[in-house]
C-alpha atoms as a PDB file:
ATOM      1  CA  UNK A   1       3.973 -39.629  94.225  1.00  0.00           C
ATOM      2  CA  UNK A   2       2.835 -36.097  92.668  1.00  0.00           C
ATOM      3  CA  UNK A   3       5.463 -33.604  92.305  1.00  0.00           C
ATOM      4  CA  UNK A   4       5.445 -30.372  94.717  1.00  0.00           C
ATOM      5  CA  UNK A   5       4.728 -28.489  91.614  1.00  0.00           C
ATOM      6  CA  UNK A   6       2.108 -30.561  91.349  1.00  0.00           C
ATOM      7  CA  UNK A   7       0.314 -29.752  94.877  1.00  0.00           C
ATOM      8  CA  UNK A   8       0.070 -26.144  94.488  1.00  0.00           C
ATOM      9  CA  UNK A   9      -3.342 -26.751  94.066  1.00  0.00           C
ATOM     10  CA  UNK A  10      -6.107 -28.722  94.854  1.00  0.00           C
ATOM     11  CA  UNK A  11      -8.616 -29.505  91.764  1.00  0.00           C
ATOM     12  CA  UNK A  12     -11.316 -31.745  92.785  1.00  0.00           C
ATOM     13  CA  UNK A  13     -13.525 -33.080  89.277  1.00  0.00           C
ATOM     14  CA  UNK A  14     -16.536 -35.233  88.945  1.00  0.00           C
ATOM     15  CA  UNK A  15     -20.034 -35.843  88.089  1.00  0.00           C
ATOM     16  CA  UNK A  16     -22.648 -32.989  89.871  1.00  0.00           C
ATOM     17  CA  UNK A  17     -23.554 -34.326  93.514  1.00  0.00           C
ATOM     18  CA  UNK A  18     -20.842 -35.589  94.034  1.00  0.00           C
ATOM     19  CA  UNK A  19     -19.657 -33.498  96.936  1.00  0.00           C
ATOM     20  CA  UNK A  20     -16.630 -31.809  95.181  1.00  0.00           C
ATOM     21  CA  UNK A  21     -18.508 -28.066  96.924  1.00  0.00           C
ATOM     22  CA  UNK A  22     -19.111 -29.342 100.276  1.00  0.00           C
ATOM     23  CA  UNK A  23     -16.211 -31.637 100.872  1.00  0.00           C
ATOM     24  CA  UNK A  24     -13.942 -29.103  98.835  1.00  0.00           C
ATOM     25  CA  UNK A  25     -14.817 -26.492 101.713  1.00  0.00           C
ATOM     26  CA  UNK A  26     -13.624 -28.466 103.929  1.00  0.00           C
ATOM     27  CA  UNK A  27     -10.403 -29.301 102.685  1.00  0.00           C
ATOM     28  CA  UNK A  28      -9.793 -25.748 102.129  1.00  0.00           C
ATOM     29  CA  UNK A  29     -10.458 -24.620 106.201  1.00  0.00           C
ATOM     30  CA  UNK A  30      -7.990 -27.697 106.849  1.00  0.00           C
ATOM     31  CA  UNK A  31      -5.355 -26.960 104.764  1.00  0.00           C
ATOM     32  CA  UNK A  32      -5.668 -22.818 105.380  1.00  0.00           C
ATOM     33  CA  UNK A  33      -6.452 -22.745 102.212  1.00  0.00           C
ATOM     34  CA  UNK A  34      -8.774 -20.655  99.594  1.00  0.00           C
ATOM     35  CA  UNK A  35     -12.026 -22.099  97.814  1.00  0.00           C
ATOM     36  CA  UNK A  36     -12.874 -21.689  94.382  1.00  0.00           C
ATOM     37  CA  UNK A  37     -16.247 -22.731  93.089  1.00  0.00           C
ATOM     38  CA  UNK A  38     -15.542 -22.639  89.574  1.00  0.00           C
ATOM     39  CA  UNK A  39     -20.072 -22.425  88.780  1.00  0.00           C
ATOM     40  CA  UNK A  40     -20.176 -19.769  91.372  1.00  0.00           C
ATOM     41  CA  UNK A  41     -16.593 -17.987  89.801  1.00  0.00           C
ATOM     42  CA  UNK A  42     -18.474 -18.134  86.336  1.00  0.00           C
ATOM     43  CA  UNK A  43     -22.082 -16.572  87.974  1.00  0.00           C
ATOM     44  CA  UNK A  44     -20.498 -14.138  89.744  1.00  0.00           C
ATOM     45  CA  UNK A  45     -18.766 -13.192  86.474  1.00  0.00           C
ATOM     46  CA  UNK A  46     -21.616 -13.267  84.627  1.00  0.00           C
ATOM     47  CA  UNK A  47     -24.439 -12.031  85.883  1.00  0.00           C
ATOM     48  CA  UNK A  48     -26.720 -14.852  85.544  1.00  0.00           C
ATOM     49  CA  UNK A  49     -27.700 -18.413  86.990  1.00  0.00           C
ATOM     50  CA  UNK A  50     -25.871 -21.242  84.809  1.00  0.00           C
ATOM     51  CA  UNK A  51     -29.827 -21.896  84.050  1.00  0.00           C
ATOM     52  CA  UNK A  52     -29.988 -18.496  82.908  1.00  0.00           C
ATOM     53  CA  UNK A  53     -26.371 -18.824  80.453  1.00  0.00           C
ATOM     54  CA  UNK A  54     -27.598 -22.318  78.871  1.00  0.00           C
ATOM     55  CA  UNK A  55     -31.187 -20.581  77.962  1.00  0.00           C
ATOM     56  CA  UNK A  56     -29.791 -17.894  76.547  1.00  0.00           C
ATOM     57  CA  UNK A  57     -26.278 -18.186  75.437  1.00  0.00           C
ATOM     58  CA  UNK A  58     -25.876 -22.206  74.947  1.00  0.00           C
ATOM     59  CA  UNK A  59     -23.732 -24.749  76.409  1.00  0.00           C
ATOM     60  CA  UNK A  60     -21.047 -24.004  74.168  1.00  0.00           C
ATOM     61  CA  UNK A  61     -20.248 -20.796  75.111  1.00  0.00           C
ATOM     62  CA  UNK A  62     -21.080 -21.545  78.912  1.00  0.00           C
ATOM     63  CA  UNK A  63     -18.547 -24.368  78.746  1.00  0.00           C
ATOM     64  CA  UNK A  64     -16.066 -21.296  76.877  1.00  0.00           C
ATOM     65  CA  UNK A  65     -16.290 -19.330  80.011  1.00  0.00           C
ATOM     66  CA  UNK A  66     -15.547 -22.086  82.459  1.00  0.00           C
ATOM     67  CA  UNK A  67     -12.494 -22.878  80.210  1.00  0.00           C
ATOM     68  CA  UNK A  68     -11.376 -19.384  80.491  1.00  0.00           C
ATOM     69  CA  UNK A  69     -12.170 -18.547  84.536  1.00  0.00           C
ATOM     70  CA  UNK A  70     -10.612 -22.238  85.398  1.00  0.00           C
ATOM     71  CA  UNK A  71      -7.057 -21.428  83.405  1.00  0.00           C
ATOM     72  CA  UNK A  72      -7.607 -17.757  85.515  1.00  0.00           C
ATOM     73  CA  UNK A  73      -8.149 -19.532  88.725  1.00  0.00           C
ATOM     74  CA  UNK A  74      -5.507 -22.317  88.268  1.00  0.00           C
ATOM     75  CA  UNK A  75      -2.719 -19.633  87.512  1.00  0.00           C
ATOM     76  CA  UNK A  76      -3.188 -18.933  91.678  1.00  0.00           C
ATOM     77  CA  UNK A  77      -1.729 -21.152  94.139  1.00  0.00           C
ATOM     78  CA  UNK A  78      -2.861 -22.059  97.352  1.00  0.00           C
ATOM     79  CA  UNK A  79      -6.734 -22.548  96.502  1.00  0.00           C
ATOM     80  CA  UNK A  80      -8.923 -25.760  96.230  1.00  0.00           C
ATOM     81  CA  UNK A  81     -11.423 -25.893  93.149  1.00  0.00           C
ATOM     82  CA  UNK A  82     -14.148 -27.555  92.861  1.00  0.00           C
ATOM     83  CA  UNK A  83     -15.097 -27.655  89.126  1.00  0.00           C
ATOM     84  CA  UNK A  84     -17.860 -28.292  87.027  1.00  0.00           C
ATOM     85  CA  UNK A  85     -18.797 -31.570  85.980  1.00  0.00           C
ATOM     86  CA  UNK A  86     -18.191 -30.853  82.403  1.00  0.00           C
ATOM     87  CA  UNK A  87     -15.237 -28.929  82.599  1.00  0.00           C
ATOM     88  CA  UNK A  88     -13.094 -32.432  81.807  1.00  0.00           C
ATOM     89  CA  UNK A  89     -15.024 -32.127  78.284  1.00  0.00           C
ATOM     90  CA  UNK A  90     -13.325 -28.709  76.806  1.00  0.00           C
ATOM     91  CA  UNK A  91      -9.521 -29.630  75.263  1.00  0.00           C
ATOM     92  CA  UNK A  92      -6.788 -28.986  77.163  1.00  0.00           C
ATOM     93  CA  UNK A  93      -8.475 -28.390  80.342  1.00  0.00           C
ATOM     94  CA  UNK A  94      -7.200 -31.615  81.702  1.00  0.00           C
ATOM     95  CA  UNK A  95      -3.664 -30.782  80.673  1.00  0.00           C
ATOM     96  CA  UNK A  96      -3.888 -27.589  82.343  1.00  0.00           C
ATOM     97  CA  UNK A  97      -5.582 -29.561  85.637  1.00  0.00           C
ATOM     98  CA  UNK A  98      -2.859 -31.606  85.977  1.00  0.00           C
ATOM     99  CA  UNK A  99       0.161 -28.772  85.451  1.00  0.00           C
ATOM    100  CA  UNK A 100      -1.234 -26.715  87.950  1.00  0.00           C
ATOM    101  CA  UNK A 101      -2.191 -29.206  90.975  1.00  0.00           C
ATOM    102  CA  UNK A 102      -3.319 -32.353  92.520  1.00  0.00           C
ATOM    103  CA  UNK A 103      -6.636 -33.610  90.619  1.00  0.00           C
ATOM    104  CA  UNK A 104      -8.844 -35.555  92.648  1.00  0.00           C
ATOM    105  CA  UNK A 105     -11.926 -37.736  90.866  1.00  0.00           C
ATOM    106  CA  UNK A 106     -15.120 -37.981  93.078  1.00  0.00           C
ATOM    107  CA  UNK A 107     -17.249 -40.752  92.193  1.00  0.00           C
ATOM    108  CA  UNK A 108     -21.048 -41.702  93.560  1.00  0.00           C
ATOM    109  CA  UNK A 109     -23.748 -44.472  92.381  1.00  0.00           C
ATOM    110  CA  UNK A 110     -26.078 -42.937  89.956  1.00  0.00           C
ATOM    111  CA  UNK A 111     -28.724 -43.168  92.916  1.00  0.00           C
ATOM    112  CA  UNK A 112     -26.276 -41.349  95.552  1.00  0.00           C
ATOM    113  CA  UNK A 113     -25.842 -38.501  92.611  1.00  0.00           C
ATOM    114  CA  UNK A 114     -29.984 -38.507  92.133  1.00  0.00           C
ATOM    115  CA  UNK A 115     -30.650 -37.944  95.808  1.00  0.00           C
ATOM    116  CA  UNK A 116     -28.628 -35.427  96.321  1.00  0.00           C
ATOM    117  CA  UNK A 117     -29.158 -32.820  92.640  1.00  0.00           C
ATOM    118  CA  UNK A 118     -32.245 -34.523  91.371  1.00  0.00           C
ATOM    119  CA  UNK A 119     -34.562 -32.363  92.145  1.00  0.00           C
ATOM    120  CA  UNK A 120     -32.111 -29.062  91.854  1.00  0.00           C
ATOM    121  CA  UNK A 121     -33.273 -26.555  89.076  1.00  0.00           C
ATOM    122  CA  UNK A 122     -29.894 -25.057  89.128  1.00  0.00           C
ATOM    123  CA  UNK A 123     -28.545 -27.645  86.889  1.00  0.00           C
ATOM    124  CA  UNK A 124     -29.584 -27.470  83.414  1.00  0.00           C
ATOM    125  CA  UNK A 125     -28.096 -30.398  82.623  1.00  0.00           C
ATOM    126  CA  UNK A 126     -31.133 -32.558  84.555  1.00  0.00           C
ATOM    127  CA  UNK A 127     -33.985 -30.596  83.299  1.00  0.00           C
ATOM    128  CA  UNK A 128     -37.103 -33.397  82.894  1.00  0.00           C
ATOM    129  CA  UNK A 129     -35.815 -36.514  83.775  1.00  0.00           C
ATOM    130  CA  UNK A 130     -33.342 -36.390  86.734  1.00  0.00           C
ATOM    131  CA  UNK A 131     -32.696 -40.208  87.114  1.00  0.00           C
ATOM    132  CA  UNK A 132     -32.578 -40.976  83.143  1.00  0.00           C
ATOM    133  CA  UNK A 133     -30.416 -37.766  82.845  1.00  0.00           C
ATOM    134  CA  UNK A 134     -28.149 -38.502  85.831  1.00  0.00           C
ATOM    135  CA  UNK A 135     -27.825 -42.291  84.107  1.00  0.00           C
ATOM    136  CA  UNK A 136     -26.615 -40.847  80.617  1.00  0.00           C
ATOM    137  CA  UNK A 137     -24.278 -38.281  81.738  1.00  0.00           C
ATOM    138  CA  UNK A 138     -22.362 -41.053  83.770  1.00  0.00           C
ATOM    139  CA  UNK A 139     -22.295 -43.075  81.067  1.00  0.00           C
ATOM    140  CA  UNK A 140     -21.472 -40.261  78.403  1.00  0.00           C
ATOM    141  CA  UNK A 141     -18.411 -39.501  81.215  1.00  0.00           C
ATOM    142  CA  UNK A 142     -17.217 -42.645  82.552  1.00  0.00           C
ATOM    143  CA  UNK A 143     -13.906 -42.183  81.209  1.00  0.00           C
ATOM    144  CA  UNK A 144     -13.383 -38.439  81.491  1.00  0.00           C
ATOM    145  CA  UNK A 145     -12.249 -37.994  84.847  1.00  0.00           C
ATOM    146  CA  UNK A 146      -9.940 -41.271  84.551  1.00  0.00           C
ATOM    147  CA  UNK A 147      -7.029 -38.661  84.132  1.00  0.00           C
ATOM    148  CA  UNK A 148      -6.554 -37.303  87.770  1.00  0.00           C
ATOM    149  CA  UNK A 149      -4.192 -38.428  90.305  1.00  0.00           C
ATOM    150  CA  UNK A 150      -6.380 -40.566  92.633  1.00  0.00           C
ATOM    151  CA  UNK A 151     -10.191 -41.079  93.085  1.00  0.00           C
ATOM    152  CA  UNK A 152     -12.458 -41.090  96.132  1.00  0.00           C
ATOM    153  CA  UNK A 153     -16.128 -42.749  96.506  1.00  0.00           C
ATOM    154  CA  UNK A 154     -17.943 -40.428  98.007  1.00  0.00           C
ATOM    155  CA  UNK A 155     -21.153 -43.047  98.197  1.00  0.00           C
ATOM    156  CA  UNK A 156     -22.619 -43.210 101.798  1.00  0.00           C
ATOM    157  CA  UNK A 157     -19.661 -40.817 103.135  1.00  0.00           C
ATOM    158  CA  UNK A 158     -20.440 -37.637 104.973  1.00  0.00           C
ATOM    159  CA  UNK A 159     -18.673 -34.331 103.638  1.00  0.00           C
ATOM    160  CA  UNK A 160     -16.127 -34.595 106.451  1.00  0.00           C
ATOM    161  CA  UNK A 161     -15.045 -38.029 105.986  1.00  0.00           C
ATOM    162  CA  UNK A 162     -14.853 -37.640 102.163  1.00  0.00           C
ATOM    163  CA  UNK A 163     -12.435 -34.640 102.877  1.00  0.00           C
ATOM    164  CA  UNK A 164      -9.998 -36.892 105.314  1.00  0.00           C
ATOM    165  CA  UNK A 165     -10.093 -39.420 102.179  1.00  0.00           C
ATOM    166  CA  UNK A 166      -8.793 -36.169  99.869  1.00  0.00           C
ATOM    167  CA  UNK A 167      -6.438 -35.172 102.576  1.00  0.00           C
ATOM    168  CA  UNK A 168      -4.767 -38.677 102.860  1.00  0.00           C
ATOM    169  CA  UNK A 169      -4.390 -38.805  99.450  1.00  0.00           C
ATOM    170  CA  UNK A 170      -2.673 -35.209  98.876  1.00  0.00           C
ATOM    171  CA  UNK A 171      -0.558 -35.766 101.579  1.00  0.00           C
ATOM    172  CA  UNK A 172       0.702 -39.008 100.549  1.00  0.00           C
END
């Protein structure tokens, strides 16, 4: 059982494609709640496509900004956030995760993940080979997101029933 200091968000971590956007909408009209997309949060602070920040500024000092506009966002209450899939890399963001809500894994097969990004040029992080990319990244990650508070397989589930799944979950 998570503490009600716990729940006063909803933080939903993963891999890319794995529905943490769509089904995190969701959750968020359900609950009467506000979204946060953390990539969108970072682009709209920005001024540039995350394809644009890794060209020109690196991955290190993308992933610096999406450590700084998550602990922004998480000092609200009352949202749900979907967050990059590399934010669980940066120290201390986990910590912070967990302190300021209910942190929800989603998981998908690496072939669920590649039919659903693989051919988006939004994501830097695919660039050439989608599958072999997709592959490594899971396998670079598979214990990252181990730290939340419950997981859901989002394989072969549509964004509503991967929402009731979170829902059951943070409600306990």
């Amino acid at each position: 059982m998570v503490s009600n200091q716990a729940r006063k968000n909803i933080i939903l971590v993963g891999m890319m494609g794995t529905g943490k956007s769509t089904a995190g909408t969701l959750v968020a009209e359900t609950l009467g709640y506000g979204f946060v997309d953390l990539d969108q949060a970072i682009v709209e602070q920005e001024g540039h496509s995350i394809p644009e920040i890794f060209k020109d500024r690196g991955e290190e000092y993308f992933r610096l900004v999406e450590s700084a506009i998550l602990k922004r966002v998480l000092q609200m209450e009352g949202n749900v956030i979907s967050t990059g899939g590399g934010s669980v890399l940066a120290p201390g963001n986990t910590s912070l995760m967990l302190n300021s809500g209910f942190v929800v894994t989603l998981t998908a097969t690496a072939e669920d993940i590649i039919s659903r990004v693989g051919a988006d040029r939004n994501r830097p992080l695919l660039a050439g080979n989608a599958e072999e990319r997709v592959r490594r990244l899971m396998e670079q990650r598979k214990d990252a997101y181990l730290f939340a508070h419950c997981t859901v397989d989002t394989t072969g589930l549509s964004a509503a029933q991967v929402s009731q799944h979170i829902l059951t979950h943070y409600r306990g």
